[in-house]
Protein backbone atom coordinates (compact mmCIF):
# COMPACT_ATOMS: atom_id res chain seq x y z
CA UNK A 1 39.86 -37.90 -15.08
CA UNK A 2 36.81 -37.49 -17.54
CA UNK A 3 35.91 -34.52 -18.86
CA UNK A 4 31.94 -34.07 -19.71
CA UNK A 5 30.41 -36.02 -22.11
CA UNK A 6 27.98 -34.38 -24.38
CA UNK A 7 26.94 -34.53 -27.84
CA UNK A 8 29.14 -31.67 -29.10
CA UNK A 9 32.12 -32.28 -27.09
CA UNK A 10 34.97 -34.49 -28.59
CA UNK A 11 36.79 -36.89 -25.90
CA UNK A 12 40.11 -37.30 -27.55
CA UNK A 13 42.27 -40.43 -27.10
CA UNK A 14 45.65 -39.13 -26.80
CA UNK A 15 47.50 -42.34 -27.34
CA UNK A 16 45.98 -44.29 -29.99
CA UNK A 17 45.43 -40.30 -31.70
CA UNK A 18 41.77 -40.14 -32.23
CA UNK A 19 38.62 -39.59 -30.73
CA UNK A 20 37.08 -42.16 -28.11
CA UNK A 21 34.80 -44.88 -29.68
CA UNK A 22 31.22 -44.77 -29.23
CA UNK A 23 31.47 -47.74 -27.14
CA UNK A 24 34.18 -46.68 -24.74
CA UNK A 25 32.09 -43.44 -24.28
CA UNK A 26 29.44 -45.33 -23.11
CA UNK A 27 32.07 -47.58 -20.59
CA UNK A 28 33.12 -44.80 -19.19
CA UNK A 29 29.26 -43.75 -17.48
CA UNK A 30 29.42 -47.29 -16.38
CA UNK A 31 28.11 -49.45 -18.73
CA UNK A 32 29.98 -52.83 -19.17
CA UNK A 33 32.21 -54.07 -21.91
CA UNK A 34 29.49 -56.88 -22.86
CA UNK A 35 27.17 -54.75 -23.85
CA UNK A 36 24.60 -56.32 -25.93
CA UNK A 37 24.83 -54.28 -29.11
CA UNK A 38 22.90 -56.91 -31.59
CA UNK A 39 19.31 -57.47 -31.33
CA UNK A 40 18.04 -60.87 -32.38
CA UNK A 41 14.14 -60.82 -32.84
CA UNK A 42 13.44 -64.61 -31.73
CA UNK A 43 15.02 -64.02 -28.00
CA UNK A 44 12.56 -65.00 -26.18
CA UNK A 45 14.11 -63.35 -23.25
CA UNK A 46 13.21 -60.12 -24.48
CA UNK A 47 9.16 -59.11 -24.02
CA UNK A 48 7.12 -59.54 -27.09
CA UNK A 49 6.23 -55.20 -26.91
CA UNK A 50 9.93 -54.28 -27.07
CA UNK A 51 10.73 -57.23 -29.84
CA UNK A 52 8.18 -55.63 -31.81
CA UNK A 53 8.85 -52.16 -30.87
CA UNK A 54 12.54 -52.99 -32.03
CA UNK A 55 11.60 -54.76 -35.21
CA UNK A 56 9.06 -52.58 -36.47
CA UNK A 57 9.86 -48.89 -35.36
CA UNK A 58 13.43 -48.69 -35.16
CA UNK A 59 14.15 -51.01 -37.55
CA UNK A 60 17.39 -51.53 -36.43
CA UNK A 61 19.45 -54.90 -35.88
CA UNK A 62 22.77 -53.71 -34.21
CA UNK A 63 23.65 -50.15 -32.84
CA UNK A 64 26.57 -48.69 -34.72
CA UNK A 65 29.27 -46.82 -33.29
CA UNK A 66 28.09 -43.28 -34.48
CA UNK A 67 24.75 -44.68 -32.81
CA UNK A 68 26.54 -45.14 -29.64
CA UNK A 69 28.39 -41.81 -29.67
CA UNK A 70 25.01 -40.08 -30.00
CA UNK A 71 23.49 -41.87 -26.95
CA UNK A 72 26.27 -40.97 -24.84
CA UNK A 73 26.08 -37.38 -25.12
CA UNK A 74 22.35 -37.68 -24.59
CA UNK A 75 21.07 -37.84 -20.96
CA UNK A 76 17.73 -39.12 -22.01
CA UNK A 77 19.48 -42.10 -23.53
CA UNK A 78 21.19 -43.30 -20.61
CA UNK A 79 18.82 -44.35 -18.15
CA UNK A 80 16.74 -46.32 -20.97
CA UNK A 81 20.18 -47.95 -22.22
CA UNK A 82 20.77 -48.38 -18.22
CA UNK A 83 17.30 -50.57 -17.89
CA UNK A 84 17.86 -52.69 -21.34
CA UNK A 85 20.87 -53.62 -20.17
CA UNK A 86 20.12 -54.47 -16.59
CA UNK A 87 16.97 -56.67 -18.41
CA UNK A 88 19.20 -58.56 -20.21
CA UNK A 89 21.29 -59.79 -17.39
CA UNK A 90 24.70 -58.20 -17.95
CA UNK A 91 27.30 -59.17 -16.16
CA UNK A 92 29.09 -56.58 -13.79
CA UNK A 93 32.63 -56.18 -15.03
């Protein structure tokens, strides 16, 4: 059972002793273990707008951990991680 996740709430790994990772945060609403976390600007896969959306407004490369951890406490972030990743092709694990 998972308790809600939110940007102020801690889940807390009782095993290992310390709070969930960013990315298992964002496994448990469904996303796969594959996520694509680096963003390489000559994919051509990827539309020209979002390269240069990526490239020139975020300016961001690869999403850390504490950038993960935000996202999955945020309920706008979701859906928009939810497309990217279905545009990319994931596979379903």
């Amino acid at each position: 059972m998972l308790p809600c996740i939110s940007k102020n709430h801690t889940v807390w790994n009782v095993q290992e002793m310390r709070p969930w990772l960013g990315h298992q945060l964002m496994m448990a609403q469904g996303f796969p273990k594959s996520m694509k976390l680096e963003f390489d600007p000559t994919d051509e896969s990827i539309p020209k707008h979002i390269r240069d959306t990526i490239s020139k407004r975020l300016k961001k490369r690869k999403v850390s951990d504490l950038d993960l951890k935000h996202m999955a406490g945020n309920t706008m972030t979701i859906p928009v991680m939810g497309i990217l990743e279905v545009g990319q092709g994931a596979p379903n694990n």
